[in-house]
Every structure is written in C-alpha cells, then in structure tokens.
N, C-alpha and C. Protein backbone atom coordinates (compact mmCIF):
# COMPACT_ATOMS: atom_id res chain seq x y z
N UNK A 1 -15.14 3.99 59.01
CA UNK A 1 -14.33 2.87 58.56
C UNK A 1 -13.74 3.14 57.18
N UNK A 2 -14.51 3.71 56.48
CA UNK A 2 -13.81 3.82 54.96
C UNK A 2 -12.66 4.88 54.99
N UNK A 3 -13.04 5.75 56.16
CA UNK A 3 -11.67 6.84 56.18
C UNK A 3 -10.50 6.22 56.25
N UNK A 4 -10.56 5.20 57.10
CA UNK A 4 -9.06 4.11 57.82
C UNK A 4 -8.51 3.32 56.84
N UNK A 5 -9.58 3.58 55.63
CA UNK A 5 -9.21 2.81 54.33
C UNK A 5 -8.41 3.66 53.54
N UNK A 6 -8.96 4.76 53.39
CA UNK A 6 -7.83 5.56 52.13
C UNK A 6 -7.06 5.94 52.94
N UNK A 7 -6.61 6.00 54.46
CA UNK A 7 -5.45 6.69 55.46
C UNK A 7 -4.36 5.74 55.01
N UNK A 8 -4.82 4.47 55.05
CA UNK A 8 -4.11 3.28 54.74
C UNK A 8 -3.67 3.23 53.61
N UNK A 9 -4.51 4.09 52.84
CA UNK A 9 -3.95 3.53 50.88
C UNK A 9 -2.93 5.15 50.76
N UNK A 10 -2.98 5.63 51.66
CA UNK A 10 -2.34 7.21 51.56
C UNK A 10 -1.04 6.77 52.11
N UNK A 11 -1.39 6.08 53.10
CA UNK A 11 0.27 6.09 54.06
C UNK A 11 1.03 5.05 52.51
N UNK A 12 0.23 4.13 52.22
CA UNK A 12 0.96 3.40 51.06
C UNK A 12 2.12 4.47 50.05
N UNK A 13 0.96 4.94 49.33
CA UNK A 13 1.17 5.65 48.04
C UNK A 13 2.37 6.95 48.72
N UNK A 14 2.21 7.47 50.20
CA UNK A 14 3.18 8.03 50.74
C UNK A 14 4.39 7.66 50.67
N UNK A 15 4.34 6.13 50.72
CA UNK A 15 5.70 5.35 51.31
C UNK A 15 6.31 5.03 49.93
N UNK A 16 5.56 5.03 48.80
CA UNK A 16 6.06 4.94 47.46
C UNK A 16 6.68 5.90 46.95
N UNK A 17 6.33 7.40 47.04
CA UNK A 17 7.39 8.39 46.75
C UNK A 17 8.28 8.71 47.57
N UNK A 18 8.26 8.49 48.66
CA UNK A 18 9.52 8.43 49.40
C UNK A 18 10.69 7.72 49.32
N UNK A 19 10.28 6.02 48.44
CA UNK A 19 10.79 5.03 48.10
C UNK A 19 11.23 5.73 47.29
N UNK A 20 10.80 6.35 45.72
CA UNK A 20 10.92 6.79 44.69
C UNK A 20 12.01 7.93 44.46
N UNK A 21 11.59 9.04 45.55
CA UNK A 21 12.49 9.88 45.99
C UNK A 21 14.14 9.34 46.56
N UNK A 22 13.86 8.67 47.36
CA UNK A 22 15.29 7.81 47.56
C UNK A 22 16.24 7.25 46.86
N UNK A 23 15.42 6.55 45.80
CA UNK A 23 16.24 5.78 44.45
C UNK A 23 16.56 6.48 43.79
N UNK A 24 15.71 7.88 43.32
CA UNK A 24 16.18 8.29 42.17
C UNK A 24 16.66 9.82 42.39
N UNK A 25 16.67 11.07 41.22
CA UNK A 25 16.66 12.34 41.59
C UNK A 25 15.55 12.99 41.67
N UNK A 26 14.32 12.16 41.74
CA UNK A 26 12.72 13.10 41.63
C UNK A 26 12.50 13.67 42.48
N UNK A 27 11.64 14.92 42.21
CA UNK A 27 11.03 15.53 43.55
C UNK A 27 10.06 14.94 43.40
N UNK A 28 9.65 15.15 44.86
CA UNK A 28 8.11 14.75 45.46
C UNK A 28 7.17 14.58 44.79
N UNK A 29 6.94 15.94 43.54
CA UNK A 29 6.08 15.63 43.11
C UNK A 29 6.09 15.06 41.59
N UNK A 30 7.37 14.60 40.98
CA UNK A 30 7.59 14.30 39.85
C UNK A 30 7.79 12.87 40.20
N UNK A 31 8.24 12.27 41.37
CA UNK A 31 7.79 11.04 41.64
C UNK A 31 6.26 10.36 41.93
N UNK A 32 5.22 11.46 42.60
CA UNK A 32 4.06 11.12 42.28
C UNK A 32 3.26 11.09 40.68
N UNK A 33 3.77 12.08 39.85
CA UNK A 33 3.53 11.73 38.81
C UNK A 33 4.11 10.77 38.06
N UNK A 34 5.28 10.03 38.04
CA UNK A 34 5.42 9.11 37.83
C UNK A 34 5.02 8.06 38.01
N UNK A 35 4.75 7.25 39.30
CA UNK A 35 3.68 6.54 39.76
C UNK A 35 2.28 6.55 39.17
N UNK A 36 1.97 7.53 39.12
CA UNK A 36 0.45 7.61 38.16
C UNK A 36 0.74 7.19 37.03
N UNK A 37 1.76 7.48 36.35
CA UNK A 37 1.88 7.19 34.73
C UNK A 37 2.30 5.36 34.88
N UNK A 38 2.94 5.44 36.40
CA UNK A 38 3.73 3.67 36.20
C UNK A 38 2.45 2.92 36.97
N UNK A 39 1.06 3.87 37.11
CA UNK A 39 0.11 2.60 37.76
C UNK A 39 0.67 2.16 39.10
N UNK A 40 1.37 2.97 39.71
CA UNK A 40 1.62 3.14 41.05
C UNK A 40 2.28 1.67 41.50
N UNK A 41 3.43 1.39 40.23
CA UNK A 41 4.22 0.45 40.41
C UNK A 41 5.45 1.12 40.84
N UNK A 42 6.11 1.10 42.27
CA UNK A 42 7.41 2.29 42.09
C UNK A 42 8.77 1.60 41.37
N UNK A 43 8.80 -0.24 41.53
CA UNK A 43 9.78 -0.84 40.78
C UNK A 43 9.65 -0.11 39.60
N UNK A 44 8.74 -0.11 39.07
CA UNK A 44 8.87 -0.03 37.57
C UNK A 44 9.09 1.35 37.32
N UNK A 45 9.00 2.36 38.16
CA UNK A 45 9.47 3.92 38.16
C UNK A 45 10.73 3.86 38.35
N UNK A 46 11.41 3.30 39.10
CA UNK A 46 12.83 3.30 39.40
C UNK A 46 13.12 2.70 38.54
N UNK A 47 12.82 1.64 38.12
CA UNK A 47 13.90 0.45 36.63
C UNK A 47 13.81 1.56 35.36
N UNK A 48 12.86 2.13 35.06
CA UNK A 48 12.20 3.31 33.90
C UNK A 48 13.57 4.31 34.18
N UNK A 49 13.66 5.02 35.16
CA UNK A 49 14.89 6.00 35.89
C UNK A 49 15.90 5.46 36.11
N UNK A 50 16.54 4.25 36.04
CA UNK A 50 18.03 3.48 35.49
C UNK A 50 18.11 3.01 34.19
N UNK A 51 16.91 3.09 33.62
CA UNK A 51 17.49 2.60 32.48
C UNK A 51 17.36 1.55 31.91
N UNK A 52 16.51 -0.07 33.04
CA UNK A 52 16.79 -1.01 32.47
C UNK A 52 15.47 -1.83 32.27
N UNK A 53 15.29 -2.26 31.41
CA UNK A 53 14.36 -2.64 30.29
C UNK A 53 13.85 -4.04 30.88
N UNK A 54 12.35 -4.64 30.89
CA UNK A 54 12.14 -5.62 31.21
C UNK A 54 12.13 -6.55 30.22
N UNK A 55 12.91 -7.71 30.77
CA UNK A 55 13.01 -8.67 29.65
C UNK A 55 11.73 -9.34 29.68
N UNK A 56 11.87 -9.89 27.98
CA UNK A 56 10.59 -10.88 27.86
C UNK A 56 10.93 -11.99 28.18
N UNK A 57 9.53 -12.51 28.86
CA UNK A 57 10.05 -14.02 29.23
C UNK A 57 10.33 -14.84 28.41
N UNK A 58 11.35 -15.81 28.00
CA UNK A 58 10.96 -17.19 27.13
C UNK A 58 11.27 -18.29 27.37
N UNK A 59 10.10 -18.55 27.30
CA UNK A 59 10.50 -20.04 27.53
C UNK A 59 11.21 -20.97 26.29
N UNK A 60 12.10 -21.73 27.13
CA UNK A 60 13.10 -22.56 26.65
C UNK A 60 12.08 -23.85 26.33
N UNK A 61 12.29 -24.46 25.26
CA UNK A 61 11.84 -25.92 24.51
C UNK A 61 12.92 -26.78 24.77
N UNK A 62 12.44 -28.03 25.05
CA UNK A 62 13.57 -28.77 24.72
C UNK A 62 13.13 -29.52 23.36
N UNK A 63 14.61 -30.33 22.47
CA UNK A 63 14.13 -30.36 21.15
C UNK A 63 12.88 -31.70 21.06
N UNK A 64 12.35 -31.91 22.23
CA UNK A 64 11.40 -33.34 21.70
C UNK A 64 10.48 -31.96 21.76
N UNK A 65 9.94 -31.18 22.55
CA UNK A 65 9.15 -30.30 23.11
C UNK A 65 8.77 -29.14 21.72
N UNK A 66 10.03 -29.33 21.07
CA UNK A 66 9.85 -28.53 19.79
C UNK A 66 9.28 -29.37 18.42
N UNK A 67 9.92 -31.01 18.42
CA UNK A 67 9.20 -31.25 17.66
C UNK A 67 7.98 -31.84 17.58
N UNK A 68 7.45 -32.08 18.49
CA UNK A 68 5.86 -32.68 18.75
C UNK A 68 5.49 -31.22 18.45
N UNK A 69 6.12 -30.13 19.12
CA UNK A 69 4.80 -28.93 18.87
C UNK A 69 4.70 -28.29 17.24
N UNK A 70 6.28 -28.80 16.37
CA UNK A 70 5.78 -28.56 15.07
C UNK A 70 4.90 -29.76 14.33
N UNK A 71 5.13 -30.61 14.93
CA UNK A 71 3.96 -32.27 14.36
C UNK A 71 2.96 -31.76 14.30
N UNK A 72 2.10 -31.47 15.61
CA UNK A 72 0.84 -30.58 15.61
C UNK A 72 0.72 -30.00 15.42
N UNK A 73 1.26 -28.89 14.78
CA UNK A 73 0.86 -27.54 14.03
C UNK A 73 0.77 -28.07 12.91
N UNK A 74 1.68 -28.72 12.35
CA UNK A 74 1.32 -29.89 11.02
C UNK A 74 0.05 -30.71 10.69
N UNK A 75 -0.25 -30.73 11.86
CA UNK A 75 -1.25 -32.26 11.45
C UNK A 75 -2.96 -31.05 11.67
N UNK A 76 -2.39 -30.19 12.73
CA UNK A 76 -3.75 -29.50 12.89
C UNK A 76 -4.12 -28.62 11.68
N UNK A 77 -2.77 -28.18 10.99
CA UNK A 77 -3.18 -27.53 9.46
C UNK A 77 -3.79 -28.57 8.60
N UNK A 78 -3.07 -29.71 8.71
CA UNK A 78 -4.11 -30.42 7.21
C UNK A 78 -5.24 -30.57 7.89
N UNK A 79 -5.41 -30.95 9.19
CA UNK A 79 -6.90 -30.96 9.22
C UNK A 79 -7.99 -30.14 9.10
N UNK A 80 -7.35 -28.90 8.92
CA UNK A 80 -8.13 -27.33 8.77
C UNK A 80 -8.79 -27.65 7.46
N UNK A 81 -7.21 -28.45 6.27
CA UNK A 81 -7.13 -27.95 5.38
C UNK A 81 -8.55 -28.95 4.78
N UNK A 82 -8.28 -30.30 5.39
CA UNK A 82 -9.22 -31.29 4.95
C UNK A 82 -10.47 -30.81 4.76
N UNK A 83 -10.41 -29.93 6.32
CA UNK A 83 -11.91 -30.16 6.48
C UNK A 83 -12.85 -29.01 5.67
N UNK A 84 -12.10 -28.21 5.06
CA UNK A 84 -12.20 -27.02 4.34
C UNK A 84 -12.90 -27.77 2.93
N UNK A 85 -11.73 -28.94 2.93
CA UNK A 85 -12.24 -29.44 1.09
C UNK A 85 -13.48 -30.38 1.58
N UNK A 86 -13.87 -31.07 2.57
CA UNK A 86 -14.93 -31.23 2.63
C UNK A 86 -16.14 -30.48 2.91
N UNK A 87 -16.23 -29.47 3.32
CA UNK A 87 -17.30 -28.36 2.91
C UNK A 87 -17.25 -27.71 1.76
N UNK A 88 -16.15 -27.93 1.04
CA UNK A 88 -16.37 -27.00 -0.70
C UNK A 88 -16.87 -28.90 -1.60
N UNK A 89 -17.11 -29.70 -1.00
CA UNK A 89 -17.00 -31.08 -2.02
C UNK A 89 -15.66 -31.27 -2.88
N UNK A 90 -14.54 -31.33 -2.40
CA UNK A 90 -13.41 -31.60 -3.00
C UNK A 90 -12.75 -32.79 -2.54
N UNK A 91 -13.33 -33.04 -1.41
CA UNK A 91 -12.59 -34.13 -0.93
C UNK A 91 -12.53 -35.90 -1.17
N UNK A 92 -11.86 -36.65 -1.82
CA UNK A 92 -12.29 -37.45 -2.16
C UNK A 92 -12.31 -38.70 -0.92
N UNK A 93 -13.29 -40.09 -1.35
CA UNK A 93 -13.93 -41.15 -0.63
C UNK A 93 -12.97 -41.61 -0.66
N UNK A 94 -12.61 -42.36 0.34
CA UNK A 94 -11.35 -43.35 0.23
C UNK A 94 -12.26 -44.85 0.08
C-alpha cells in the first residue's frame, strides 16, 4: 500500500515538470530543480520564469474602519502608559 502512495506522489510531481516544461524553456531536469527550490509549487515556478511578482495583499479600510482603529491604538497606549506610572508610583488619586 505505501508503494501506491509514492506512485501517486510520483505521477504528481511527474505531471508538474511536464506542466513546467510546457510553460517555460526548462529542461526536465532544471524544471525539477526548480520545483524543489519553489517547494514543488509549479505556479510559482512559472510566475518566477515570467517575471511576475506576487502582490501583497491589502486590505482596504474604510475611513470609519481607520478611525476607530487609530482611537484604539490611542486609548490602548495611554493605558500602557497609565499603567506603567502606576507600577513606578507616579500616578496620581483622583
């Protein structure tokens, strides 16, 4: 049973340099080494061999979304800051 397992992960990794070979100008075996280096991603061997760069994702804010999240970065710093002067005794009793 475990043989039918790597036959299976062979015919895979087969079907990836062939893929690889197709898209690009690699030989056989400069497309298997590629794959090893791309973690046996072949998109990412072929996008690497055109040229084109994965964008970073970002996410878009909308402006309420931006300013609640600078409020809380606000309010969570003074409370750092508070709570800092109450472990040195700086903080005064209201």
């Amino acid at each position: 049973m475990g043989d039918n397992i790597s036959l299976v992960e062979t015919d895979k990794i087969n079907g990836k340099i062939e893929l690889v070979v197709r898209q690009t100008n690699y030989t056989p075996e400069q497309a298997s080494e590629k794959l090893k280096e791309y973690n046996f991603d072949e998109i990412a061997v072929i996008k690497a061999y055109l040229g084109i760069e994965d964008k970073q994702k970002t996410t878009k804010k909308s402006i309420n979304q931006e300013i609640y999240s600078q409020l809380r970065f606000r309010l969570d710093s003074n409370m750092r800051n508070y709570n800092e002067r109450v472990e040195r005794g700086e903080a005064r009793k209201l």
